[in-house]
Protein backbone atom coordinates (compact mmCIF):
# COMPACT_ATOMS: atom_id res chain seq x y z
CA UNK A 1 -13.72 1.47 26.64
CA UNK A 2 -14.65 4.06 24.34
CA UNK A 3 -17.90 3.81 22.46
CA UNK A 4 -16.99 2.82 18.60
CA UNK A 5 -17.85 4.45 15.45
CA UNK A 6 -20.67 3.63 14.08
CA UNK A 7 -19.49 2.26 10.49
CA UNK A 8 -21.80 3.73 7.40
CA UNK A 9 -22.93 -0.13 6.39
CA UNK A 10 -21.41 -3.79 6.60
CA UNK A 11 -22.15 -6.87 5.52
CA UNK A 12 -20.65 -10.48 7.03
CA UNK A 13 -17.87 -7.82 8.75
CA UNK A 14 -18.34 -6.16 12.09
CA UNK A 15 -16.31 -3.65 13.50
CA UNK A 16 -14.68 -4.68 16.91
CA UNK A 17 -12.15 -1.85 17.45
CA UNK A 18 -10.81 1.59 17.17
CA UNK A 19 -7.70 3.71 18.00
CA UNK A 20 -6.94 7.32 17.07
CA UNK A 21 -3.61 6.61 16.79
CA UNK A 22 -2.55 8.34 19.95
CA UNK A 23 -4.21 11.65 18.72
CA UNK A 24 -2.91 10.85 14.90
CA UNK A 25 -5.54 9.46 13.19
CA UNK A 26 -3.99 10.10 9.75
CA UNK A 27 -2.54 6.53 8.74
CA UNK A 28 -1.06 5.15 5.47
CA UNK A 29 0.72 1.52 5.62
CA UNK A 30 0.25 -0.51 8.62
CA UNK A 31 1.97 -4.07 9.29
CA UNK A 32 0.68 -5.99 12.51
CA UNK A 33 3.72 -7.99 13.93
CA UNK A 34 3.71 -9.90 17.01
CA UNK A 35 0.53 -8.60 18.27
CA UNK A 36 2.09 -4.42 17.32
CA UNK A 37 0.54 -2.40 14.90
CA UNK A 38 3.32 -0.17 13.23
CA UNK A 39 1.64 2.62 11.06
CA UNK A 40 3.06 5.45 9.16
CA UNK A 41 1.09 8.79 8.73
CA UNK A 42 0.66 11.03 5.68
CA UNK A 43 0.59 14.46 7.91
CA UNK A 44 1.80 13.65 11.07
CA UNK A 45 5.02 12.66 9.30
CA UNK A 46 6.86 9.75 11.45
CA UNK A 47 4.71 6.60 12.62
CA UNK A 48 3.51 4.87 15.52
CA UNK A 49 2.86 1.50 17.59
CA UNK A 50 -0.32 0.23 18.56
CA UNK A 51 -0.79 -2.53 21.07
CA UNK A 52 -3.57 -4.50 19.11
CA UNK A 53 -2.51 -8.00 21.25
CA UNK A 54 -6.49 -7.32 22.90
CA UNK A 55 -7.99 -6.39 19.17
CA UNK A 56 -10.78 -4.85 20.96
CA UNK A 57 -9.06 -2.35 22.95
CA UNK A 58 -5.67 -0.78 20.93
CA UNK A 59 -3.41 0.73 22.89
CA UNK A 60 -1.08 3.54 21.41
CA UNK A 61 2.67 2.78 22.90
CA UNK A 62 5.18 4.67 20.93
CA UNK A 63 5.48 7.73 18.27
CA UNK A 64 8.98 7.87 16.38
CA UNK A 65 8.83 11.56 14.82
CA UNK A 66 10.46 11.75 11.43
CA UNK A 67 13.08 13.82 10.44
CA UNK A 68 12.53 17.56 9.29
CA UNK A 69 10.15 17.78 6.26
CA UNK A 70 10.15 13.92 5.76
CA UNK A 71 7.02 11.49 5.80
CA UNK A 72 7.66 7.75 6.50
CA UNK A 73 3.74 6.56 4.74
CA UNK A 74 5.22 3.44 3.58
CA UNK A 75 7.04 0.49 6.21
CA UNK A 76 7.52 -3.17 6.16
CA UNK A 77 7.99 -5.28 9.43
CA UNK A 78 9.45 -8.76 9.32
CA UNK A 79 11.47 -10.94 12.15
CA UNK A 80 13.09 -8.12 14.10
CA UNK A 81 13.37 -5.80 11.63
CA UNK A 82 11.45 -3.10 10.49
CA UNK A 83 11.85 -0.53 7.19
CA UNK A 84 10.96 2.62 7.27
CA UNK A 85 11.07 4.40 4.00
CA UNK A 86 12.04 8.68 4.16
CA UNK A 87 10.82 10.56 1.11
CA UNK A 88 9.93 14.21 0.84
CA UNK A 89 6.80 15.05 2.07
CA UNK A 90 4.95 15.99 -0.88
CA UNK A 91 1.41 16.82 0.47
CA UNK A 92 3.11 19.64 2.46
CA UNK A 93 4.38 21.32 -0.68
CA UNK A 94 1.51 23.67 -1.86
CA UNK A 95 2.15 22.68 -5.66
CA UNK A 96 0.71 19.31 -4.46
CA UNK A 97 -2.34 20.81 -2.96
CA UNK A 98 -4.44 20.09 -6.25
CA UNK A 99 -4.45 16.23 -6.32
CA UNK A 100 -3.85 16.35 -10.15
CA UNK A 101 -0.71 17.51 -10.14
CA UNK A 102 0.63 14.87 -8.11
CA UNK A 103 -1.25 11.96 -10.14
CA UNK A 104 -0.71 13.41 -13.55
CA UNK A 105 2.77 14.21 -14.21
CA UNK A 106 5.95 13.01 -13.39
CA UNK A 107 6.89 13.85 -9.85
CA UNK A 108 10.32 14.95 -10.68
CA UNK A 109 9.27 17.33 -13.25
CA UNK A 110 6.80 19.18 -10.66
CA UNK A 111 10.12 19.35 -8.02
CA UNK A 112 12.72 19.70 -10.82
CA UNK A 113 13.46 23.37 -9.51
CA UNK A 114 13.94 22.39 -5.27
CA UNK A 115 17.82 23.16 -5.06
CA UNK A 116 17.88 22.88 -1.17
CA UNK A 117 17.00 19.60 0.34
CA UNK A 118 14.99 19.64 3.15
CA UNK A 119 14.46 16.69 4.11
CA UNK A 120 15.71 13.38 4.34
CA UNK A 121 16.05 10.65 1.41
CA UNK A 122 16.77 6.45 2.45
CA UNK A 123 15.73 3.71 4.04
CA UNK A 124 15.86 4.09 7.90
CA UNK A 125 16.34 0.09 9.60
CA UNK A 126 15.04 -0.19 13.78
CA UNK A 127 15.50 -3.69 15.66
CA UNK A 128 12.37 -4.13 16.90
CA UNK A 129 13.42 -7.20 18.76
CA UNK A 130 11.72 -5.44 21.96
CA UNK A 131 8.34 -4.07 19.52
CA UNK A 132 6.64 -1.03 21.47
CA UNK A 133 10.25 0.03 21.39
CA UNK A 134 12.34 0.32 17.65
CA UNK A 135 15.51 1.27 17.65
CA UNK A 136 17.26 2.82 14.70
CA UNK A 137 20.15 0.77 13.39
CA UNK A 138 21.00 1.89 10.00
CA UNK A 139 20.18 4.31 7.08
CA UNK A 140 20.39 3.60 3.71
CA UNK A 141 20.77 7.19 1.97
CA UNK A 142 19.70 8.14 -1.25
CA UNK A 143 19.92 11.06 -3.58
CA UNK A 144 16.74 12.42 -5.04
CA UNK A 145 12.88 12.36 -3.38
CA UNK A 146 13.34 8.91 -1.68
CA UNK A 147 11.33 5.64 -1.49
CA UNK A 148 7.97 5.17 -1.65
CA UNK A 149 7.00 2.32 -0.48
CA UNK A 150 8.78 -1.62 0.13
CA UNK A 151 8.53 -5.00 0.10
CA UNK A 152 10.32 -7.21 2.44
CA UNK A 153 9.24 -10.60 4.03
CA UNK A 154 12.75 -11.80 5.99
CA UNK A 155 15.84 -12.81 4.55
CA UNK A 156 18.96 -10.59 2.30
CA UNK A 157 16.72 -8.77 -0.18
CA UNK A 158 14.40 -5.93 0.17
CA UNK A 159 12.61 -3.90 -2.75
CA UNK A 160 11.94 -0.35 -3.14
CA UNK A 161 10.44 1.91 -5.35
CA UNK A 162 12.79 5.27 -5.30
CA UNK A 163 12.95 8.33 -6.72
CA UNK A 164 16.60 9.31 -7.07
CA UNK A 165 18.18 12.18 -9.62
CA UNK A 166 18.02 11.72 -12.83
CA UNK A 167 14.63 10.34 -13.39
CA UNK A 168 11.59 11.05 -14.08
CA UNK A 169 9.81 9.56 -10.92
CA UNK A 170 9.85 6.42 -9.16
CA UNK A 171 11.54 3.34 -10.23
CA UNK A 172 12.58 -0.04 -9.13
CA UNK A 173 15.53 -1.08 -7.07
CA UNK A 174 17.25 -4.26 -5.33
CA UNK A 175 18.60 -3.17 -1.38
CA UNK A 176 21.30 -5.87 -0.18
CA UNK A 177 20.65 -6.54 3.33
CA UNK A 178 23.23 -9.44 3.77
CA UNK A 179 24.37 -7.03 6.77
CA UNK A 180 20.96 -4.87 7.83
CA UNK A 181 23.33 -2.51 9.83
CA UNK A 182 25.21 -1.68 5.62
CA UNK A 183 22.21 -1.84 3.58
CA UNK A 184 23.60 -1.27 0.01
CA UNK A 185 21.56 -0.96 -3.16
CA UNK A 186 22.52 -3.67 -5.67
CA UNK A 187 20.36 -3.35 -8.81
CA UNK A 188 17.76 -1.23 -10.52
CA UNK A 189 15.11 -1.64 -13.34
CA UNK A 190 13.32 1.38 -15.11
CA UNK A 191 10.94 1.98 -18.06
CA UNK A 192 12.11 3.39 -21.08
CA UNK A 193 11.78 6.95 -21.32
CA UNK A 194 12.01 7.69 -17.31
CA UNK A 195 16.01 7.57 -17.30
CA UNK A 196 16.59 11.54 -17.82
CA UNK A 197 20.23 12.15 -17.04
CA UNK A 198 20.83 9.09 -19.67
CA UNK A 199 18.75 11.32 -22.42
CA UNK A 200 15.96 9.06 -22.40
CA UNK A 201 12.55 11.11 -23.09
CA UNK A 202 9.00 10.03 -22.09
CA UNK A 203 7.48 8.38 -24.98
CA UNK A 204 3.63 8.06 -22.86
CA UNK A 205 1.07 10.52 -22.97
CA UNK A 206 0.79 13.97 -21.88
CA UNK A 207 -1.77 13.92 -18.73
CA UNK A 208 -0.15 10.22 -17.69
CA UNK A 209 2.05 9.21 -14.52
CA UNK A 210 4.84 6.78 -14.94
CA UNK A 211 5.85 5.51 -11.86
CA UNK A 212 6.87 2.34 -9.97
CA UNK A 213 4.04 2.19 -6.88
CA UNK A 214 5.95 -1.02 -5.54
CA UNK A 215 6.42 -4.50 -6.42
CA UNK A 216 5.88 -7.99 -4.68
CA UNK A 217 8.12 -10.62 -5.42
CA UNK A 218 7.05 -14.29 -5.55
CA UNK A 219 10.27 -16.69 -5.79
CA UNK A 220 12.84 -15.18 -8.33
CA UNK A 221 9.98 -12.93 -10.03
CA UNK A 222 8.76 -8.98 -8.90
CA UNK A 223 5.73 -8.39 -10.22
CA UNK A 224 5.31 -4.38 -10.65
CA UNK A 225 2.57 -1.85 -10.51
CA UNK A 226 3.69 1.53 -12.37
CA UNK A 227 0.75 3.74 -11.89
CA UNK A 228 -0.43 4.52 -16.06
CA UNK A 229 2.67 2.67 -16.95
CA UNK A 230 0.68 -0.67 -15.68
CA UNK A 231 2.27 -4.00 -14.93
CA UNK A 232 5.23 -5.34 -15.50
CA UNK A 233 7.54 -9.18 -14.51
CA UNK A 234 10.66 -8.63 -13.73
CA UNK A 235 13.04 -11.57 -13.47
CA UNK A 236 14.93 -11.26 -10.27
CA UNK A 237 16.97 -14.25 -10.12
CA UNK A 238 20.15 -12.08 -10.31
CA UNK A 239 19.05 -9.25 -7.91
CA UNK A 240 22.12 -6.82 -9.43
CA UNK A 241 20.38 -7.01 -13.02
CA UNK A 242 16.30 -7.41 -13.06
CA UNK A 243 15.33 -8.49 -16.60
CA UNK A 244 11.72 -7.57 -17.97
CA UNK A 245 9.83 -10.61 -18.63
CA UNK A 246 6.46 -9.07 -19.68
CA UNK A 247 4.96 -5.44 -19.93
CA UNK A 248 0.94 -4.85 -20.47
CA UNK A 249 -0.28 -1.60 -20.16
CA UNK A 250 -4.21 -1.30 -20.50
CA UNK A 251 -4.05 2.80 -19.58
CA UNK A 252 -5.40 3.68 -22.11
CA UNK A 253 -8.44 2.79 -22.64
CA UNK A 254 -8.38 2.33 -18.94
CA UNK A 255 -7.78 5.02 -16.14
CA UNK A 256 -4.70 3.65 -15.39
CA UNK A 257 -3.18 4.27 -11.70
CA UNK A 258 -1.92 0.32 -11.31
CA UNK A 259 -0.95 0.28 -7.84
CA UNK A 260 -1.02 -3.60 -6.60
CA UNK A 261 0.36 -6.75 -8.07
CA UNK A 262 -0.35 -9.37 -5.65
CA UNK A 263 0.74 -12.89 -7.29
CA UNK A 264 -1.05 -16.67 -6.17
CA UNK A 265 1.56 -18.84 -7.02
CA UNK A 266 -0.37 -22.16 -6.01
CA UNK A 267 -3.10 -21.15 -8.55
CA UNK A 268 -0.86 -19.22 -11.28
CA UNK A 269 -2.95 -15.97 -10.95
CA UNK A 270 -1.98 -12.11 -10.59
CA UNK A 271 -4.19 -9.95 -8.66
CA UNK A 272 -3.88 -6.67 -9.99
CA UNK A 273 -5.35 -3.22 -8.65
CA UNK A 274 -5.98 0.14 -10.26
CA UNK A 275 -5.95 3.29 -7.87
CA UNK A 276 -8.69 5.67 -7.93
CA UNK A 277 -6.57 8.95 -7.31
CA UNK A 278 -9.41 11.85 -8.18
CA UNK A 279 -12.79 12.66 -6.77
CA UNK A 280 -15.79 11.70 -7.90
CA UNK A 281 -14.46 9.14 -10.38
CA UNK A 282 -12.86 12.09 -12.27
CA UNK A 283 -10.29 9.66 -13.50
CA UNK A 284 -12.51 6.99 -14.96
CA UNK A 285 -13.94 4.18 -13.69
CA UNK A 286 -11.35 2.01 -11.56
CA UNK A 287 -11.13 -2.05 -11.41
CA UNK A 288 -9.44 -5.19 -9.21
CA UNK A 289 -8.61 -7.47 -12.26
CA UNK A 290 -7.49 -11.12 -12.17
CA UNK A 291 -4.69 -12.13 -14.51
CA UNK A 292 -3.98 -15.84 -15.57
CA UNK A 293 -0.11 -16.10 -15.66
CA UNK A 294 0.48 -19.74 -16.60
CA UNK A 295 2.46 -18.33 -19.42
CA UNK A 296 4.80 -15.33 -17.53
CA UNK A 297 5.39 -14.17 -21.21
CA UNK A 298 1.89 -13.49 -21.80
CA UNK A 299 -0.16 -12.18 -18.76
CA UNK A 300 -4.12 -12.58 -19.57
CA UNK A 301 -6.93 -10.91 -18.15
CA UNK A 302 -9.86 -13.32 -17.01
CA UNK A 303 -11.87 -11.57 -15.07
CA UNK A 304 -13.03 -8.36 -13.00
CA UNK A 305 -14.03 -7.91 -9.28
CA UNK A 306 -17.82 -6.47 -8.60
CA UNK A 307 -18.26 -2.63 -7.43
CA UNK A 308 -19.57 -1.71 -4.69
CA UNK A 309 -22.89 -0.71 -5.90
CA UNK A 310 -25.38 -0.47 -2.40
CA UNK A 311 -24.89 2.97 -2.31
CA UNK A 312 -24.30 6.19 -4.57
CA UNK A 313 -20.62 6.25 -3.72
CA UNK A 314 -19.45 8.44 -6.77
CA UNK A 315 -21.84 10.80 -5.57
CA UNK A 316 -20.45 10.63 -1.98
CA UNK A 317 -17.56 12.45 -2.13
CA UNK A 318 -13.78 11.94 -2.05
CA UNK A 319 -12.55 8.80 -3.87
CA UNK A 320 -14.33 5.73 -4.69
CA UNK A 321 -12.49 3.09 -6.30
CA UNK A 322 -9.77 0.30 -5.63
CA UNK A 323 -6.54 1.65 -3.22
CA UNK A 324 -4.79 -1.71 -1.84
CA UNK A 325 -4.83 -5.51 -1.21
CA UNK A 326 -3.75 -7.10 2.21
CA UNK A 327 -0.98 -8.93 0.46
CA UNK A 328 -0.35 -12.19 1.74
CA UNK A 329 2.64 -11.63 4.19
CA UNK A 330 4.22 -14.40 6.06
CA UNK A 331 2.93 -14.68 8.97
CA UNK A 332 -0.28 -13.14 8.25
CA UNK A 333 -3.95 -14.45 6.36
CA UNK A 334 -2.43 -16.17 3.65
CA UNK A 335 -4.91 -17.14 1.23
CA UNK A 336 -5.26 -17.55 -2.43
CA UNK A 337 -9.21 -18.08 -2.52
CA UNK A 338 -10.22 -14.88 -0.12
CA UNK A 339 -9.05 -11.72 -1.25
CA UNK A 340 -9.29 -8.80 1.06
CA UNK A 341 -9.24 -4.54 -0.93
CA UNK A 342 -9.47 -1.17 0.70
CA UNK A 343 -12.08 0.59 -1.75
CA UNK A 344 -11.57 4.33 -0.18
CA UNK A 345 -14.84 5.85 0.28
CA UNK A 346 -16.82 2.25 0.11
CA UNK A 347 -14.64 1.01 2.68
CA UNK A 348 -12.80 -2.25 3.34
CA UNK A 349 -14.28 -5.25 1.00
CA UNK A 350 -13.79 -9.47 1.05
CA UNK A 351 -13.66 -11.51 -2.31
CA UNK A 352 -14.21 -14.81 -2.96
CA UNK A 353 -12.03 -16.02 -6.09
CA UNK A 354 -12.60 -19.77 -5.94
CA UNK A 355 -14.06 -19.46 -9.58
CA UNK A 356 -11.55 -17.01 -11.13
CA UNK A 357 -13.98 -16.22 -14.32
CA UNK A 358 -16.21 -14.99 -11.41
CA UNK A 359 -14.96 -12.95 -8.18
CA UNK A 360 -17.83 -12.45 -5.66
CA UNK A 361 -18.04 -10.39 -3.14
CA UNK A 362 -18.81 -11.87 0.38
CA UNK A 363 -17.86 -9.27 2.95
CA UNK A 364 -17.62 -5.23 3.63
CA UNK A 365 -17.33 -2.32 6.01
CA UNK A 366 -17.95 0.88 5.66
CA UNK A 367 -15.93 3.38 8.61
CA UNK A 368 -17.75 6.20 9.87
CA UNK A 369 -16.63 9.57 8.32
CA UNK A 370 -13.85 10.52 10.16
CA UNK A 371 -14.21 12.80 13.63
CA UNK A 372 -11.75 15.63 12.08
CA UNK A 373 -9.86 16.05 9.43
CA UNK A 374 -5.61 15.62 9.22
CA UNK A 375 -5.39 16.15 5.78
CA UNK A 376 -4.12 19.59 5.38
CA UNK A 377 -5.04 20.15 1.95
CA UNK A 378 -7.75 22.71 1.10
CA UNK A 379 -11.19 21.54 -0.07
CA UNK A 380 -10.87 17.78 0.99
CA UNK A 381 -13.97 16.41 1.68
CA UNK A 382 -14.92 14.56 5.42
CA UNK A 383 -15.22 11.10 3.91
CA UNK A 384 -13.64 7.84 4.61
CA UNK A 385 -10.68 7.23 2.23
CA UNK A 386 -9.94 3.68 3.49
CA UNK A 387 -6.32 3.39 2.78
CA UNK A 388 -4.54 0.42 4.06
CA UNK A 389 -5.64 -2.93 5.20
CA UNK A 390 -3.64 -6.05 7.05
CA UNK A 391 -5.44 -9.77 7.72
CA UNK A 392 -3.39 -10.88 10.84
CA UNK A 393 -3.42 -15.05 11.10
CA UNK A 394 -6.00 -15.12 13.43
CA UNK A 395 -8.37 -13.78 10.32
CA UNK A 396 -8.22 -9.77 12.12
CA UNK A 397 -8.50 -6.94 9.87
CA UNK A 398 -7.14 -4.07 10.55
CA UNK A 399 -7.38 -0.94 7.81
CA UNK A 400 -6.14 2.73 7.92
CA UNK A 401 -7.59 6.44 6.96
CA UNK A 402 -5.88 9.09 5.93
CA UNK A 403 -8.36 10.95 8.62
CA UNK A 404 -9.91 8.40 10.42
CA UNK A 405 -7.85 5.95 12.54
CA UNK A 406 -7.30 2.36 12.74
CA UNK A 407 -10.39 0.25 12.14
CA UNK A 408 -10.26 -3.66 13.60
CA UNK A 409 -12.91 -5.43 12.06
CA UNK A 410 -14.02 -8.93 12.22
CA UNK A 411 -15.12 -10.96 9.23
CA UNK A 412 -17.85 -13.38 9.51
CA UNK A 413 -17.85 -14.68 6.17
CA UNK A 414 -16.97 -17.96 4.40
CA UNK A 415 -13.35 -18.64 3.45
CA UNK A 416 -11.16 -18.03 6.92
CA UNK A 417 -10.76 -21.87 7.13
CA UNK A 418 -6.60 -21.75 5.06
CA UNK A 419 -4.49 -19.86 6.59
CA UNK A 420 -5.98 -18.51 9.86
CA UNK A 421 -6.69 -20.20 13.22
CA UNK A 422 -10.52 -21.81 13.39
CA UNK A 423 -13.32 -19.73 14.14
CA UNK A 424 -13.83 -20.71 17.63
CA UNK A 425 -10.15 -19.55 18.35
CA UNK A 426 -10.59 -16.35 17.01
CA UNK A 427 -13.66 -15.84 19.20
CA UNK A 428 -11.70 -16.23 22.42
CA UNK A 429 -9.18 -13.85 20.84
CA UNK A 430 -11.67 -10.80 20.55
CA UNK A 431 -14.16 -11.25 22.96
């Protein structure tokens, strides 16, 4: 085995694994499923399979290449199915080389003059009944950009966030799966002023990015993150005609950049998380805020998670802020007490939100910088950007780079005792 990297600093987390991704160390989203890793990549286009049933020793088993100028950074893996979203890649168009451009102003407006399309748009479906090996058995095709990113946990109904002609950027729609080999869409939601071929005009700021990230649904409610359009509920109870139930919007006086809604239904909260999207905190000081939703009419914010503040991380390089939340899957570390974040350049972090006036932090890791750089884009910095991170049910964490590979990491904290097998048990899984 491979000597590991030597992470920058943890605390209560220690890494226990590492895998380059079968030489593609550039990850995005990553869903661990029956003891398989599926990741998709932000350069390498298409996404792979890691064998992560010995945590300590990943095995890369599969690459499925995507189709000609087409990235697949976003996928969702439930049962035997797993969706695979195709979108344009953007980072290989040289208008997206400055960051800014991509983060603050509509994406369709920047692509409004592309006349060929050269690449694919949809939702691709694989039966991953046998896992190292997915099989394509439907496509879903869409006009426009395509999807960004999912959410799907079993059952008819999958969510997307898509950008299709006639709007602005990204917004949300319903995907039928009553037959997964005839995925249709059924219903779509949008905020005012994105609808363009209906002669609806932005009514935000200049300088500001609205755009549907992705929602999570709990029960017959999506809760959605719309970059500086902030949060929105969505009543879902007839999938072919979402309803708004709230909007708040705190961009401005905040950054903006809302990218994660994660609800706790046992506990009526609403974990919500702001992206830092520039270096060096050039787009304002980002936050993890916790939202009291007794009252779905009237979201209220009650508190704010801590910074990372044991080193200079502004200073470091890259960004440093909040990028995702492991987000309670099925199957996976369900909790609504322990809350696990990617923080980019401050690495992967552990919350405790027993007292939900006052979120503590109990747990972090900080990768190594990465070993080379994917990221094609000129002037990028060699710093961990954690990206992604998954809590299987044995309490494993597993967390992406855009450079540097697939980190496991085990947690030695307080708070694994709902929702993950007992300590003991997860010893013998990783020795």
């Amino acid at each position: 085995m491979a000597e590991l990297p030597r992470p920058e600093y943890s605390r209560n987390m220690r890494l226990i694994g590492h895998s380059d991704q079968g030489g593609r160390p550039d990850g995005v989203q990553l869903m661990v499923h029956r003891g398989y890793a599926y990741i998709g990549h932000m350069v390498s286009q298409g996404f792979s399979v890691v064998d992560v049933r010995d945590a300590k020793n990943p095995r890369t088993v599969n690459y499925i290449a995507a189709p000609p100028g087409t990235w697949n950074v976003h996928l969702q893996a439930h049962d035997d199915l797993l969706l695979v979203i195709n979108a344009r890649d953007l980072f290989a168009d040289a208008r997206f080389a400055d960051e800014k451009v991509y983060y603050t102003r509509s994406v369709g407006e920047t692509v409004s003059d592309v006349r060929e399309k050269g690449w694919s748009a949809g939702l691709r479906i694989f039966d991953i009944s046998t896992p190292d090996k997915p099989q394509e058995i439907a496509f879903l095709s869409l006009n426009g950009i395509g999807i960004h990113r999912i959410w799907y946990v079993g059952g008819r109904w999958a969510y997307v966030s898509a950008l299709i002609d006639g709007f602005s950027d990204y917004i949300f729609l319903t995907i039928d799966l009553a037959d997964p080999r005839k995925p249709e869409v059924a219903g779509r939601w949008w905020l005012p002023g994105m609808n363009q071929a209906a002669g609806e005009t932005a009514q935000w700021p200049e300088g500001k990015r609205y755009a549907l990230h992705h929602a999570i649904i709990a029960g017959d409610t999506a809760y959605g993150s719309w970059r500086d359009g902030g949060l929105t509920l969505l009543d879902v109870q007839d999938r072919s005609q979402p309803k708004l139930i709230s909007h708040r919007n705190w961009s401005p006086p905040f950054g903006g950049g809302t990218h994660t809604a994660l609800p706790l239904p046992d506990r009526d909260l609403l974990v919500v998380l702001d992206e830092a999207v520039l270096d060096n905190q050039q787009d304002g000081e980002k936050l993890i805020w916790l939202f009291d939703i007794r009252e779905p009419t009237n979201p209220v914010s009650i508190a704010t998670f801590p910074q990372p503040d044991e080193a200079d991380y502004v200073a470091k390089g890259a960004h440093f802020g909040p990028h995702n939340l492991h987000e309670n899957r099925p199957g996976s570390f369900v909790s609504s007490t322990l809350i696990f974040a990617t923080y980019q350049n401050a690495g992967v972090r552990a919350y405790d939100i027993s007292n939900p006036y006052r979120p503590v932090e109990t747990g972090a890791l900080v990768p190594a910088a990465p070993a080379k750089m994917m990221d094609t884009r000129p002037g990028r910095p060699r710093v961990i950007q954690s990206c992604d991170v998954f809590v299987d049910a044995q309490g494993i964490i597993y967390s992406t780079d855009y450079n540097g590979g697939l980190s496991v990491i085990e947690y030695l904290g307080e708070g694994m005792g709902g929702g993950c097998l007992p300590g003991s048990r997860r010893k013998r899984l990783i020795r």
